[in-house]
PDB file of N, CA and C in Angstrom:
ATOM      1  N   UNK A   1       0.838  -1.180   0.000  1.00  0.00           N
ATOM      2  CA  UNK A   1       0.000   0.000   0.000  1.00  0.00           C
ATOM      3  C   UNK A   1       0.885   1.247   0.000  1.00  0.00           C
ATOM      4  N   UNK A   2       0.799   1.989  -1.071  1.00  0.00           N
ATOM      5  CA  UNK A   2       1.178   3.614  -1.051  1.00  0.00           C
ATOM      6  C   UNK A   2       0.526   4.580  -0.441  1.00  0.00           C
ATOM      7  N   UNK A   3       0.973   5.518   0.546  1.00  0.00           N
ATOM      8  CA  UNK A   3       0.477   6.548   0.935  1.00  0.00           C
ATOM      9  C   UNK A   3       0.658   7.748   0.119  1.00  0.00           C
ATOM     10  N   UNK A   4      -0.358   8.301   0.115  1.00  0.00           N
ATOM     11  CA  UNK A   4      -0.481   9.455  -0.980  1.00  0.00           C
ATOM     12  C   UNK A   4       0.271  10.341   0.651  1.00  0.00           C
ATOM     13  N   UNK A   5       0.611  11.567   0.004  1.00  0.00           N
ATOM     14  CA  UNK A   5       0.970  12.365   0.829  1.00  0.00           C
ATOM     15  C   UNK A   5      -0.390  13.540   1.591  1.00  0.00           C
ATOM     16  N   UNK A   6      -1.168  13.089   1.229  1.00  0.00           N
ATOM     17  CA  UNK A   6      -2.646  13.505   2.146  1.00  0.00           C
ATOM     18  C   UNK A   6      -2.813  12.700   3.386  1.00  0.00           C
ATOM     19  N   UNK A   7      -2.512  11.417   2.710  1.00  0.00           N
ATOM     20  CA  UNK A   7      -2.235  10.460   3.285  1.00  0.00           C
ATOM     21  C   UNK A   7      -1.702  10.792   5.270  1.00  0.00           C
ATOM     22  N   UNK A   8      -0.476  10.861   4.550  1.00  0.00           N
ATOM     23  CA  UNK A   8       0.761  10.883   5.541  1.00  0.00           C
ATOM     24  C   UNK A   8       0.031  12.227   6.497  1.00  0.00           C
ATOM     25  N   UNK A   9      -0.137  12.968   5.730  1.00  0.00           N
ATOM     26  CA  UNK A   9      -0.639  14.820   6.701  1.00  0.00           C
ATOM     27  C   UNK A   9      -1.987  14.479   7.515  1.00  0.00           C
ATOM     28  N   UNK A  10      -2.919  13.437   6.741  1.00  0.00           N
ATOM     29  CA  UNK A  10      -3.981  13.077   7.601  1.00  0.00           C
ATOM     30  C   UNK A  10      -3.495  12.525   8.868  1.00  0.00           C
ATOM     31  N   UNK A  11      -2.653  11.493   8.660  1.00  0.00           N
ATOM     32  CA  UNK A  11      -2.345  10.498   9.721  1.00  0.00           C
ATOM     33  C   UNK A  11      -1.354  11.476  10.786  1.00  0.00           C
ATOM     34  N   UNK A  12      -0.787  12.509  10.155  1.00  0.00           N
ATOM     35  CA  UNK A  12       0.507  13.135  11.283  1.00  0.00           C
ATOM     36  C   UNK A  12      -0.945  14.027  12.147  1.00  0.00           C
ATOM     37  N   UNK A  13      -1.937  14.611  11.209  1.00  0.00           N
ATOM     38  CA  UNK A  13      -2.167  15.742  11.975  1.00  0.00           C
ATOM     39  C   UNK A  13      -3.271  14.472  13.227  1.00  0.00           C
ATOM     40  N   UNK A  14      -3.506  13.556  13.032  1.00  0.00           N
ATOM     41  CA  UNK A  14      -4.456  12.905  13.672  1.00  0.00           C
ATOM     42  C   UNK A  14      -3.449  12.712  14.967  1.00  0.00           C
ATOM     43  N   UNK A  15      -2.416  12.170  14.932  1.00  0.00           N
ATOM     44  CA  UNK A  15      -1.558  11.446  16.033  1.00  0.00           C
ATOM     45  C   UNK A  15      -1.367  13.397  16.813  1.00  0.00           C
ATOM     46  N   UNK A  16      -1.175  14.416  16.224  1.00  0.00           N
ATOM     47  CA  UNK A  16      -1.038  15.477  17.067  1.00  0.00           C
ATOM     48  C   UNK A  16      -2.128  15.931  18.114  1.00  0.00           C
ATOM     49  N   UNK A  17      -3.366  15.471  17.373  1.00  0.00           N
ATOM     50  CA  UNK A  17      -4.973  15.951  18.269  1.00  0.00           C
ATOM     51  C   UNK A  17      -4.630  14.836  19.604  1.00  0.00           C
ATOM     52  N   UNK A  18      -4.228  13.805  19.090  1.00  0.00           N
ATOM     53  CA  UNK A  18      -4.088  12.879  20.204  1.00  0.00           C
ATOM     54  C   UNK A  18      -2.834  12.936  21.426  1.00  0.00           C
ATOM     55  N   UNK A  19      -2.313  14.062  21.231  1.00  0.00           N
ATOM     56  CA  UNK A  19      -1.161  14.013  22.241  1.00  0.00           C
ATOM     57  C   UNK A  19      -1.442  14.242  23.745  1.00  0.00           C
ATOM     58  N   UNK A  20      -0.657  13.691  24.535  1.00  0.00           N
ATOM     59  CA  UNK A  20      -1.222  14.304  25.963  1.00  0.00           C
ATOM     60  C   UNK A  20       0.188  15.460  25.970  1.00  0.00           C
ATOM     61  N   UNK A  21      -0.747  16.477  26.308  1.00  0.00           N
ATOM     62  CA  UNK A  21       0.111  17.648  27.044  1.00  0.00           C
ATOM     63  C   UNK A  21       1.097  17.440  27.704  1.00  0.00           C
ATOM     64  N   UNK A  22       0.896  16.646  28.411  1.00  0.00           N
ATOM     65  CA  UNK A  22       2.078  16.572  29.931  1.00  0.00           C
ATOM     66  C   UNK A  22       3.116  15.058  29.779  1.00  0.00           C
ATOM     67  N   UNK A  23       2.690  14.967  28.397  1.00  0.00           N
ATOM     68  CA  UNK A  23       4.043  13.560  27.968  1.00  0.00           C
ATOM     69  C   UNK A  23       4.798  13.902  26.830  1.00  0.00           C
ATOM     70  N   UNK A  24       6.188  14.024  27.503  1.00  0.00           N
ATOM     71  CA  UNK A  24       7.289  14.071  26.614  1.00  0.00           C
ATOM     72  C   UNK A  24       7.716  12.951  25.341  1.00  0.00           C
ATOM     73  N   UNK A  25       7.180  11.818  25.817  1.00  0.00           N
ATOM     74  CA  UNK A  25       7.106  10.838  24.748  1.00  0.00           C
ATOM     75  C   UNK A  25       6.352  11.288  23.403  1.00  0.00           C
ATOM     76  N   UNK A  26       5.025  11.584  23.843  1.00  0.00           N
ATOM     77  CA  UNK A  26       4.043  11.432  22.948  1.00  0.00           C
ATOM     78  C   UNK A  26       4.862  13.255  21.774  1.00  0.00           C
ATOM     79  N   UNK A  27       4.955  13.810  22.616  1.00  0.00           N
ATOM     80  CA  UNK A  27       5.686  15.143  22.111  1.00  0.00           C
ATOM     81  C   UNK A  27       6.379  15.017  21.266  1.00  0.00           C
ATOM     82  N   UNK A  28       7.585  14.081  21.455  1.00  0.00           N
ATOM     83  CA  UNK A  28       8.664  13.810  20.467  1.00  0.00           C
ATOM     84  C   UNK A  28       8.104  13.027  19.794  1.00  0.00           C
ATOM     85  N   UNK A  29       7.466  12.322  19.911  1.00  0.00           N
ATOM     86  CA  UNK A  29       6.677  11.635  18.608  1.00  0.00           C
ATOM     87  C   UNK A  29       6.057  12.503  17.299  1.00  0.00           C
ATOM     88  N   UNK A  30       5.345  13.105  17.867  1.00  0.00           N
ATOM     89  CA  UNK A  30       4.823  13.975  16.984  1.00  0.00           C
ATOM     90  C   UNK A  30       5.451  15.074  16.374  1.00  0.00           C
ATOM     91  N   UNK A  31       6.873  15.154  16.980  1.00  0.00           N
ATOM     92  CA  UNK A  31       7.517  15.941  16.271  1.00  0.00           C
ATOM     93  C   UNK A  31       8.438  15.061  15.141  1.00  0.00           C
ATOM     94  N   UNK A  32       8.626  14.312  15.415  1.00  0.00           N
ATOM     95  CA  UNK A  32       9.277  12.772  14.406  1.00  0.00           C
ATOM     96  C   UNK A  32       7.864  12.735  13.166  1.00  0.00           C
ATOM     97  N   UNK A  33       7.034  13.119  13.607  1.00  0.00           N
ATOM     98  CA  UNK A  33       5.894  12.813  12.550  1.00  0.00           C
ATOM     99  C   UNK A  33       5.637  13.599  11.716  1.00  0.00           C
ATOM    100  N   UNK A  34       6.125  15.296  12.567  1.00  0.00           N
ATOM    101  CA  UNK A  34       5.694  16.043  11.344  1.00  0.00           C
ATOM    102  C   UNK A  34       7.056  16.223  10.433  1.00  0.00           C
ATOM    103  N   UNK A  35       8.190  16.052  11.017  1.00  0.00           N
ATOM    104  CA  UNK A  35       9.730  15.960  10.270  1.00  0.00           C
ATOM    105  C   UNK A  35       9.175  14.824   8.856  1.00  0.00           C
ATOM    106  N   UNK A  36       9.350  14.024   9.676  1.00  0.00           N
ATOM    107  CA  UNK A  36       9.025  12.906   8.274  1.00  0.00           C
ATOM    108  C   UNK A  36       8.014  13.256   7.470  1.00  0.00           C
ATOM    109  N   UNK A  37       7.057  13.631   8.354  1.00  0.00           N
ATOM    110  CA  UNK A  37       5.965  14.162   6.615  1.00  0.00           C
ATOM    111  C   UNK A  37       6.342  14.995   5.719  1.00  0.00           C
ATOM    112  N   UNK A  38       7.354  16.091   6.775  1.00  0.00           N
ATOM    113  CA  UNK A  38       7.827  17.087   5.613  1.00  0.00           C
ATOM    114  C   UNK A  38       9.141  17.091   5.034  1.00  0.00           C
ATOM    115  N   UNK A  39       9.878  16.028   5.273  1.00  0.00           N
ATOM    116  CA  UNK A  39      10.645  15.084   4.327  1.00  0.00           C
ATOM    117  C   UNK A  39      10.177  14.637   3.383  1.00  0.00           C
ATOM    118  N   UNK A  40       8.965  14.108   3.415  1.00  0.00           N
ATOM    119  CA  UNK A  40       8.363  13.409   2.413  1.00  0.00           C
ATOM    120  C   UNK A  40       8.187  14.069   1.523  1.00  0.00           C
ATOM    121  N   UNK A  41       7.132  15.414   1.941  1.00  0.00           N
ATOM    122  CA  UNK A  41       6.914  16.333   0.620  1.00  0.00           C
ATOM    123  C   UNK A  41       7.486  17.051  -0.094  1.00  0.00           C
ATOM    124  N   UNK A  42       7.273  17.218  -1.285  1.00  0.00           N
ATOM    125  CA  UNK A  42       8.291  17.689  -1.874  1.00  0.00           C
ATOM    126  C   UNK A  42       8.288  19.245  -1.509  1.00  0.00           C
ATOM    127  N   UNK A  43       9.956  19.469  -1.860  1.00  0.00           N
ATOM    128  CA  UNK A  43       9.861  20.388  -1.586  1.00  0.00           C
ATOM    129  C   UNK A  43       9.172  21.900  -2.569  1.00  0.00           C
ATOM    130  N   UNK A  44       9.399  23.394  -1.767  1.00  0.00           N
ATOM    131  CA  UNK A  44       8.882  24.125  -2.452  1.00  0.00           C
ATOM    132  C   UNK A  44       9.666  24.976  -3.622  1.00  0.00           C
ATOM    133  N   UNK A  45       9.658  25.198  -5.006  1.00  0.00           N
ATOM    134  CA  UNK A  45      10.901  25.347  -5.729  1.00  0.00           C
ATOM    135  C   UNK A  45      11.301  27.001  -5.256  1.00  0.00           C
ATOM    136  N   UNK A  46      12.495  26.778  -4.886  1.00  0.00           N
ATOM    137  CA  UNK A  46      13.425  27.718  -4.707  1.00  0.00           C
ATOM    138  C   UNK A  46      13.339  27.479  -3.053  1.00  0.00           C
ATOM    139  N   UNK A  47      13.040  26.102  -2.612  1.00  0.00           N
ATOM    140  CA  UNK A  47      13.487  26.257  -1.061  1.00  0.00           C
ATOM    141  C   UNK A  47      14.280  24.884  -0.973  1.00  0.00           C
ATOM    142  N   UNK A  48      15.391  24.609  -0.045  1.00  0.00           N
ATOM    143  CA  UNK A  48      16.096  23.622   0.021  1.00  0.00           C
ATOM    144  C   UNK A  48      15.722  23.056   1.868  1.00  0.00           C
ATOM    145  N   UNK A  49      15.568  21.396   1.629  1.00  0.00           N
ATOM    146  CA  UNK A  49      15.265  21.195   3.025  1.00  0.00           C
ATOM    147  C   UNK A  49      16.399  20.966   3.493  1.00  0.00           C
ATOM    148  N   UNK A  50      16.756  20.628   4.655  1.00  0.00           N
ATOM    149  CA  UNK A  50      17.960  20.260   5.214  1.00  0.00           C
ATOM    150  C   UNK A  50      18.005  19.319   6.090  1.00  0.00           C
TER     151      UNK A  50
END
């Protein structure tokens, strides 16, 4: 199965509604989630990711 990249932004922004405030786990997770999504996408022309 391929994830479209709606895909991926559905699923990152869903795991963010679900975070608990007061857990550092769940925090860094979701920051791993939105990195990788926006790895994924391409980028915008005339911007370089790093």
């Amino acid at each position: 199965m391929t994830l479209t990249d709606r895909d991926i932004m559905r699923e990152a922004l869903e795991a963010i509604i679900e975070i608990e405030e007061d857990s550092p786990a769940a925090f860094r997770a979701a920051k791993l989630i939105a990195q990788e999504t926006l790895d994924l996408l391409p980028a915008e022309k005339g911007k370089i990711r790093g």
